[in-house]
C-alpha atoms as a PDB file:
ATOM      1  CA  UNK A   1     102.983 157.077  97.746  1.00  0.00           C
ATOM      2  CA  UNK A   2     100.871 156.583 100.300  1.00  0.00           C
ATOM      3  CA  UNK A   3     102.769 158.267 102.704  1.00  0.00           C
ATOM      4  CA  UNK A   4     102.597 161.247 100.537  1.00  0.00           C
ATOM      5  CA  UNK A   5      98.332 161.183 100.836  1.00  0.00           C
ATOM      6  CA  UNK A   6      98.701 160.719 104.960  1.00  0.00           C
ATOM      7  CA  UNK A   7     100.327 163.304 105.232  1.00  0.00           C
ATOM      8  CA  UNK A   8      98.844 165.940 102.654  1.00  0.00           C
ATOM      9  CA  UNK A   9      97.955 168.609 105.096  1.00  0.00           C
ATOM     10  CA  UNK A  10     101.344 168.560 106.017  1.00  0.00           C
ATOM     11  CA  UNK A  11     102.603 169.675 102.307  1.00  0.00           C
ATOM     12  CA  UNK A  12      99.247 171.906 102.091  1.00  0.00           C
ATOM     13  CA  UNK A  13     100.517 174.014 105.088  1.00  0.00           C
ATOM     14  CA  UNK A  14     103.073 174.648 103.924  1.00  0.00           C
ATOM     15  CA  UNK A  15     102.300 175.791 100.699  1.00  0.00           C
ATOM     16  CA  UNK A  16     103.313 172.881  98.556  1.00  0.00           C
ATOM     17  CA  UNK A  17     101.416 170.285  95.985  1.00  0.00           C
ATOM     18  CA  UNK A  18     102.352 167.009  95.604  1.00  0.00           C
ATOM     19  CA  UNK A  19     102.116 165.445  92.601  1.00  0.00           C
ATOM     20  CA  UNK A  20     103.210 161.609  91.357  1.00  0.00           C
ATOM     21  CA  UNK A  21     104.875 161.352  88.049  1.00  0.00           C
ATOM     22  CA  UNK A  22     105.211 157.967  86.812  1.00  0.00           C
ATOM     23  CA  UNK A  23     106.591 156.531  83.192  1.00  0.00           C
ATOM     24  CA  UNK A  24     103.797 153.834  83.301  1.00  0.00           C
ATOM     25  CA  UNK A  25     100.218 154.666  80.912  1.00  0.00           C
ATOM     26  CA  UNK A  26      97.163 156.444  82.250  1.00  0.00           C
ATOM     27  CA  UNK A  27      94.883 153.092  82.463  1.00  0.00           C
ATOM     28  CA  UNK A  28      98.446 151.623  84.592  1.00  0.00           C
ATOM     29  CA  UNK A  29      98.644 154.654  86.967  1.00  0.00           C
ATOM     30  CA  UNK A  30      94.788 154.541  87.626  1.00  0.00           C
ATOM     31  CA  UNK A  31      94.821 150.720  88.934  1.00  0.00           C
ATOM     32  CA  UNK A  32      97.956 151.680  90.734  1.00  0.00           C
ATOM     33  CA  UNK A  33      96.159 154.173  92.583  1.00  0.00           C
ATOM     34  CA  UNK A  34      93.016 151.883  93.146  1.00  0.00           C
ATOM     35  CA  UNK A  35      95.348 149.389  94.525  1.00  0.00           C
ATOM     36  CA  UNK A  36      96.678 152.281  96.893  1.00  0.00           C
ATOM     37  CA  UNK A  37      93.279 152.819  97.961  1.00  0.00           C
ATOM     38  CA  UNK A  38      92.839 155.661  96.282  1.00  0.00           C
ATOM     39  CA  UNK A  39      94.995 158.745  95.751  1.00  0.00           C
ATOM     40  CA  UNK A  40      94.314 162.514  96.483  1.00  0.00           C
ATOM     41  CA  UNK A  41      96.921 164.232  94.512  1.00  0.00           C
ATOM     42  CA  UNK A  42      97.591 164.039  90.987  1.00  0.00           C
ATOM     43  CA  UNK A  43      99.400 160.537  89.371  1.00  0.00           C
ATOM     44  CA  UNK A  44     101.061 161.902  86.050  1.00  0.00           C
ATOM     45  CA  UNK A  45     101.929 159.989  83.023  1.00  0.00           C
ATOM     46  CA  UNK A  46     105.078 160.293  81.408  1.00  0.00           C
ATOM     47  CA  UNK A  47     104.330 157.524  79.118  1.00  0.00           C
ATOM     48  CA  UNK A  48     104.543 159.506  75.959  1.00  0.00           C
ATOM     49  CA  UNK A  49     107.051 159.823  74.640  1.00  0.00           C
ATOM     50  CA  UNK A  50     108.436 157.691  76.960  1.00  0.00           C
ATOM     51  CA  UNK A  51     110.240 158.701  80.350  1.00  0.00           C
ATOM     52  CA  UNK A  52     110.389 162.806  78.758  1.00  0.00           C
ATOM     53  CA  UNK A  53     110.128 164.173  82.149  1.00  0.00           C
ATOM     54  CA  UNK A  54     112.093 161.834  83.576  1.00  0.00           C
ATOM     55  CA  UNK A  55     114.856 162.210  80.982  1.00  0.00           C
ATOM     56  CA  UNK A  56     114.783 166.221  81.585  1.00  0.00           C
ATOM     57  CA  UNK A  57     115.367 165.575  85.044  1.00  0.00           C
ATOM     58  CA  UNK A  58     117.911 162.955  84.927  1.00  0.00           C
ATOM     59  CA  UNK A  59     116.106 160.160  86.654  1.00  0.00           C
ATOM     60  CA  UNK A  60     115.261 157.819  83.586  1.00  0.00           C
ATOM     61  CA  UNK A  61     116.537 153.947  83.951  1.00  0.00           C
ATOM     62  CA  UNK A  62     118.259 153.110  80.434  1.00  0.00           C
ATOM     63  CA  UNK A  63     120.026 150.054  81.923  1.00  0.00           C
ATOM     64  CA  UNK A  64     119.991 147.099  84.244  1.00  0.00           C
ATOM     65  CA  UNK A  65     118.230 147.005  86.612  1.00  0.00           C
ATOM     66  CA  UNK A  66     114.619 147.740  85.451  1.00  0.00           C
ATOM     67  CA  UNK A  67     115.168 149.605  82.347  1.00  0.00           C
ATOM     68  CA  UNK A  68     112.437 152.219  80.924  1.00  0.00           C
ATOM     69  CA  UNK A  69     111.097 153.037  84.637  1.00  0.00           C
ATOM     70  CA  UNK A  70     112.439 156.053  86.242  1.00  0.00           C
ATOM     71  CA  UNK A  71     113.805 156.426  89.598  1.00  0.00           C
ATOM     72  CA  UNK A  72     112.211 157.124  92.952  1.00  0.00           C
ATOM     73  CA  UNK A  73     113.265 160.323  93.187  1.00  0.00           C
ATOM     74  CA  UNK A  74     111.664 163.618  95.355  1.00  0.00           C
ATOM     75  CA  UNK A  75     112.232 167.319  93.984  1.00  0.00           C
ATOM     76  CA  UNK A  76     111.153 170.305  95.774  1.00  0.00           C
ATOM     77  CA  UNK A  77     110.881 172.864  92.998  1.00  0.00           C
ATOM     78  CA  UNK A  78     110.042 176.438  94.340  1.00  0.00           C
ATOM     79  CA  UNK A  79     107.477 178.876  92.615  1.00  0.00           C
ATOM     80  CA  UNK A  80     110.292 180.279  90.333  1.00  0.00           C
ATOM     81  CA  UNK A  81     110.508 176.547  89.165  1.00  0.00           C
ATOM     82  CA  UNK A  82     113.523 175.891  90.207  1.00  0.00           C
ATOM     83  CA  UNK A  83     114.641 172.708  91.815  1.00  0.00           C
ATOM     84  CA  UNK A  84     116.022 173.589  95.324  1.00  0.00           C
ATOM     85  CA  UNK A  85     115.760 170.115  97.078  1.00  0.00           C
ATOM     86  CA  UNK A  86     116.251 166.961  95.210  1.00  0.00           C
ATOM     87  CA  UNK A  87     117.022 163.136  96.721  1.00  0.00           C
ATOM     88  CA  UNK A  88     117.130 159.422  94.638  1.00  0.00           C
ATOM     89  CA  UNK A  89     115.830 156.900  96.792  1.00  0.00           C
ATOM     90  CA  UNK A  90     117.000 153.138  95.791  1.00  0.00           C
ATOM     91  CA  UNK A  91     114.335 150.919  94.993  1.00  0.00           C
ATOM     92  CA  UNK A  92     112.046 149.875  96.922  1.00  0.00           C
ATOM     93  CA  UNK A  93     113.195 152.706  99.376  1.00  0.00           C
ATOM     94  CA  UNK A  94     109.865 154.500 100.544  1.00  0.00           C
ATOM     95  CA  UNK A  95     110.778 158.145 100.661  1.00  0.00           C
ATOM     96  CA  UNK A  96     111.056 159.280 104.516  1.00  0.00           C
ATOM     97  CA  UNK A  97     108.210 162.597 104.486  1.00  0.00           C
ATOM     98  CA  UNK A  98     110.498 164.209 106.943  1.00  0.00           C
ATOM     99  CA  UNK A  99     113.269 165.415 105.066  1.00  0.00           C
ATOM    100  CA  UNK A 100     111.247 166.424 102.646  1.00  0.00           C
ATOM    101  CA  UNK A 101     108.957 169.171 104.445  1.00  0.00           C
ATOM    102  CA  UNK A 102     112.474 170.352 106.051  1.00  0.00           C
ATOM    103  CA  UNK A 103     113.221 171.558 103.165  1.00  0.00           C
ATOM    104  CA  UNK A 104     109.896 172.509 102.344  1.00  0.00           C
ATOM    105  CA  UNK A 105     110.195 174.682 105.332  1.00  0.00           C
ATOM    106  CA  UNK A 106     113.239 176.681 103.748  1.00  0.00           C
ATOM    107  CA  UNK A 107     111.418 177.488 100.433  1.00  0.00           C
ATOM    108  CA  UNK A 108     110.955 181.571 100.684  1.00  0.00           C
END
C-alpha cells in the first residue's frame, strides 16, 4: 500500500485513481493507515456484509489459509467499468507498481 501513495502522481498522470478496498471495519482500516503513515487515497470497507465486493470479484478467502480476508489482488477497470487488467498476488507479495501502470498505459 504504500507503494501505491509513492507513487500517486504516477497513477494521476495517467488518468487513474487508486483506491484500497479491504474486508476489515472502518475503525480497522483507519489504524491500518495510521500505521502506514498515513494514506492519500481512499481505504474502503467491505466489511458489510462481509467480503461483498470481494465476492463479486472473485477474490474472497472462504478457506485455509486466512479465511474471511480477501486476496491481494490489483484490477485496472477502465471508465466503461470494465476490468481490463487484473493480477492475484500471494500473500505477503507487495504488488510490483510497474506492471500495473503498463497497463495503465493501454487504457484508451
Amino acid at each position: 500500500m504504500t507503494a501505491f501513495q509513492a507513487d500517486l502522481a504516477r497513477f494521476a498522470d495517467l488518468n487513474a485513481q487508486v483506491v484500497g478496498i479491504s474486508c476489515d471495519n472502518v475503525p480497522t482500516n483507519i489504524a491500518f493507515g495510521k500505521h502506514l503513515g498515513g494514506l492519500s487515497y481512499p481505504l474502503l470497507s467491505d466489511f458489510y456484509p462481509h467480503g461483498a465486493v470481494a465476492q463479486k470479484f472473485g477474490v474472497f478467502r472462504t478457506g485455509d489459509p486466512l479465511p474471511g480476508i480477501s486476496e491481494r489482488a490489483v484490477f485496472v477497470v477502465d471508465k466503461q467499468g470494465k476490468i481490463v487488467w487484473a493480477k492475484v498476488f500471494e500473500l505477503p507479495t507487495q504488488p510490483d507498481n510497474a506492471p500495473i501502470l503498463d497497463a495503465l498505459k493501454k487504457v484508451k
